[in-house]
C-alpha atoms as a PDB file:
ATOM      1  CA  UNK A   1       7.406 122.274  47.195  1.00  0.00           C
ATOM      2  CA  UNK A   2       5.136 119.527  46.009  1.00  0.00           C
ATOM      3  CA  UNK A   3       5.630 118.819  42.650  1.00  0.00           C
ATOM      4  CA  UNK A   4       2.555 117.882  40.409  1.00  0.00           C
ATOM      5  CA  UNK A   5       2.513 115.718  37.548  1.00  0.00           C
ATOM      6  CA  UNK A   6       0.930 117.966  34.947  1.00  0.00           C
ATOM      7  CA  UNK A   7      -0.040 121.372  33.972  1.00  0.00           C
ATOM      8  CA  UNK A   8      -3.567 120.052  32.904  1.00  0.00           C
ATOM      9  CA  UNK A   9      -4.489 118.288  36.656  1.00  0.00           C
ATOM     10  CA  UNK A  10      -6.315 120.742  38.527  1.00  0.00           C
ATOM     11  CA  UNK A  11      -4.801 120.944  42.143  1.00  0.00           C
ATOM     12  CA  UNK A  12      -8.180 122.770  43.776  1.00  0.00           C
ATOM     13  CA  UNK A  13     -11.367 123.895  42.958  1.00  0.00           C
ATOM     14  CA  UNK A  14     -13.311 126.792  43.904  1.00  0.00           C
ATOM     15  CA  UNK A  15     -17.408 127.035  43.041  1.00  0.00           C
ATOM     16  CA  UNK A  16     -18.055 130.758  42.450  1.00  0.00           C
ATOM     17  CA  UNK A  17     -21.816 132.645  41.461  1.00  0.00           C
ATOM     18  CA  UNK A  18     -22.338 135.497  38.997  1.00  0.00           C
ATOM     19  CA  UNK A  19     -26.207 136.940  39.884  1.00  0.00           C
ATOM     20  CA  UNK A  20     -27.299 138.573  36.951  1.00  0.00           C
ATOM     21  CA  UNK A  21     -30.004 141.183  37.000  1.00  0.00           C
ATOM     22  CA  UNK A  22     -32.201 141.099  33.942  1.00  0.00           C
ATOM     23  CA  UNK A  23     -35.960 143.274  33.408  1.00  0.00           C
ATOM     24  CA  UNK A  24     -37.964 141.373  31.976  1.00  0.00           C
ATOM     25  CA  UNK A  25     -41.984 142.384  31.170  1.00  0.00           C
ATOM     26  CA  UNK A  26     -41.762 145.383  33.884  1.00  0.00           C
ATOM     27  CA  UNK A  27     -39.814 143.165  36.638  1.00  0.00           C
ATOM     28  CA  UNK A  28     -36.557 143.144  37.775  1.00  0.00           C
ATOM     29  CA  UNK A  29     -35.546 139.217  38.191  1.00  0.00           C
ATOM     30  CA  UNK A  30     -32.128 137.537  39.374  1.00  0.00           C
ATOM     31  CA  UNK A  31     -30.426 134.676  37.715  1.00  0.00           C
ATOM     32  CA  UNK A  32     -27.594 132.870  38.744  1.00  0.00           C
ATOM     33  CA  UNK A  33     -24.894 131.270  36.875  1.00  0.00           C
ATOM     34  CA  UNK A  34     -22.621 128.696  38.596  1.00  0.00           C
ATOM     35  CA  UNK A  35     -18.665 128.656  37.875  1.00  0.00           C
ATOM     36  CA  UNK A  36     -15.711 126.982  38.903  1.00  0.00           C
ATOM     37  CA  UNK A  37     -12.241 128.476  39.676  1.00  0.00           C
ATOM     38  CA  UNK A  38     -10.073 125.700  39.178  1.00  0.00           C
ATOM     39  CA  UNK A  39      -5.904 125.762  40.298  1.00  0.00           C
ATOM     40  CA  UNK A  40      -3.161 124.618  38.629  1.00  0.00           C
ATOM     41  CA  UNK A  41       0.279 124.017  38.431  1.00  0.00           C
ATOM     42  CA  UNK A  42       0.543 126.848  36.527  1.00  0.00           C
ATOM     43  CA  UNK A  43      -2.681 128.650  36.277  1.00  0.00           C
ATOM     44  CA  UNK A  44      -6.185 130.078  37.381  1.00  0.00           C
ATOM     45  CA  UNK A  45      -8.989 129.332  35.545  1.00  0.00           C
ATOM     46  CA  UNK A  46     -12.031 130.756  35.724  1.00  0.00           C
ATOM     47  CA  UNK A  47     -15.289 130.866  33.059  1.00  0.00           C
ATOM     48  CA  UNK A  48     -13.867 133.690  31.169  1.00  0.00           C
ATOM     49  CA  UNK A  49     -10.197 134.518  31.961  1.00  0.00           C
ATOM     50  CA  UNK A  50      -7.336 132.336  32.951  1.00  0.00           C
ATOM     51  CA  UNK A  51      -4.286 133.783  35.039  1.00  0.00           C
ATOM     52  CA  UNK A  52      -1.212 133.253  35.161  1.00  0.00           C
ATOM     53  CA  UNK A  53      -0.007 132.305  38.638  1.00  0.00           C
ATOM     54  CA  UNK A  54       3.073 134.611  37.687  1.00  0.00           C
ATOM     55  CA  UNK A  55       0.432 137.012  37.441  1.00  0.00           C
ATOM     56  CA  UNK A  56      -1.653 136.370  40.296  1.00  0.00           C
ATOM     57  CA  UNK A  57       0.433 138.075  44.024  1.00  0.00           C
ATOM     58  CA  UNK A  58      -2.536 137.079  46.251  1.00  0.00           C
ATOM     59  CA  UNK A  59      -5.699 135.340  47.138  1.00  0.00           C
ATOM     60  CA  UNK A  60      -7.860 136.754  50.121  1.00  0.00           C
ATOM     61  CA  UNK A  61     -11.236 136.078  51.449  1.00  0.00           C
ATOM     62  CA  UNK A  62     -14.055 138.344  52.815  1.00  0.00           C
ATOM     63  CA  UNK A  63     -16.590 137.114  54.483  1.00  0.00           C
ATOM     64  CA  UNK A  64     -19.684 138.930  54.710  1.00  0.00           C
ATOM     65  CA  UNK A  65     -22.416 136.461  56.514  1.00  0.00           C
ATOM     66  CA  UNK A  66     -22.615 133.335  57.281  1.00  0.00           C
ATOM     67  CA  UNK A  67     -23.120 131.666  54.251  1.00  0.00           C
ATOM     68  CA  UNK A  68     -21.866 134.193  51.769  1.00  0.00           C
ATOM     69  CA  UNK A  69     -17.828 135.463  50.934  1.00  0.00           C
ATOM     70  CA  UNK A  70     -15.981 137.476  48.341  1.00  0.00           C
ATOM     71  CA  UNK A  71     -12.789 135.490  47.253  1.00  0.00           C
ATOM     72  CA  UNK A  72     -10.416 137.899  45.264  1.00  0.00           C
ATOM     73  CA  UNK A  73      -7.550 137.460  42.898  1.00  0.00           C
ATOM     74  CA  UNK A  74      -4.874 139.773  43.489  1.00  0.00           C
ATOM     75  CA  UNK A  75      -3.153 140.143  39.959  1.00  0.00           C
ATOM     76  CA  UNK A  76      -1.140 142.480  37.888  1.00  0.00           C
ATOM     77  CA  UNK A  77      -4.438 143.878  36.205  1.00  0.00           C
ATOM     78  CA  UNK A  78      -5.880 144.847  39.386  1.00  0.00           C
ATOM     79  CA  UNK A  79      -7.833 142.573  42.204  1.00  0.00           C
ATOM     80  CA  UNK A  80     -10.974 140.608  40.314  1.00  0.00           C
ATOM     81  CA  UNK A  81     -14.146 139.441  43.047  1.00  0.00           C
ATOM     82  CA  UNK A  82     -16.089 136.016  43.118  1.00  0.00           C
ATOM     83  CA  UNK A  83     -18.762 134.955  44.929  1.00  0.00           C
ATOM     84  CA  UNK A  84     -18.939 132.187  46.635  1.00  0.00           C
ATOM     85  CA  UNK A  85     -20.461 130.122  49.354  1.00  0.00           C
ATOM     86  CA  UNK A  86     -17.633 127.277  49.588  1.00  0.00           C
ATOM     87  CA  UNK A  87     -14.759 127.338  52.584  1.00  0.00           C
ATOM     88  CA  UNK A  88     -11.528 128.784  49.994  1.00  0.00           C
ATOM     89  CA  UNK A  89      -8.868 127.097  52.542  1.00  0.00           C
ATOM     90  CA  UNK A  90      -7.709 124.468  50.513  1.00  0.00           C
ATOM     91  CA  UNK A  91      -7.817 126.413  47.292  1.00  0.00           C
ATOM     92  CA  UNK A  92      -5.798 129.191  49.256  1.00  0.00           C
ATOM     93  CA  UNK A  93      -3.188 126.746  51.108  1.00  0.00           C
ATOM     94  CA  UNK A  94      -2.483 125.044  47.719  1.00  0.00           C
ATOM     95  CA  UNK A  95      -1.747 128.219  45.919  1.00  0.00           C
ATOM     96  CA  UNK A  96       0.705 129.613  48.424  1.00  0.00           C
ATOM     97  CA  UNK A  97       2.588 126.107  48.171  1.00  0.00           C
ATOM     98  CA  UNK A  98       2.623 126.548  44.554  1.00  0.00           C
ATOM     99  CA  UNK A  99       3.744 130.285  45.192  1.00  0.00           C
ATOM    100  CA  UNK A 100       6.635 129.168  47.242  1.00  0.00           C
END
């Protein structure tokens, strides 16, 4: 296993979207909010939650078009989705190496 300096480097990054509906004046409108879900040695870390990796049994990706997937975190409080429009290898492929 590769061994990585600190606990406070992040090993990969994932951009995610949250689309939030809001009604405002009569009409229904869509705003999105850009995250990151960021690895490390010893954690994920997302806008609001960070997991354990001890925590964390998975990582799978759904693709659903072309541009568009559903990344989800497999943990002990159930599986949690995020958007995003980024290739997850990397981000995947370095988790299972920490997992090893």
């Amino acid at each position: 296993m590769e061994h990585y300096k600190t606990q406070h480097e992040p090993i990969s990054v994932v951009p995610y979207t949250v689309i939030e509906r809001v009604i405002e004046d009569f009409e229904q409108k869509y705003n999105e909010h850009h995250y990151r879900l960021t690895l490390y040695s010893n954690r994920i870390v997302t806008a609001t939650y960070t997991f354990s990796l001890e925590h964390v049994f998975d990582i799978s990706c759904k693709s659903f078009s072309g541009k568009y997937a559903i990344l989800y975190l497999h943990t002990h409080q159930g599986v949690w989705p995020f958007n995003i429009q980024t290739d997850p290898t990397h981000f995947i492929k370095q988790y299972k190496k920490l997992r090893v």
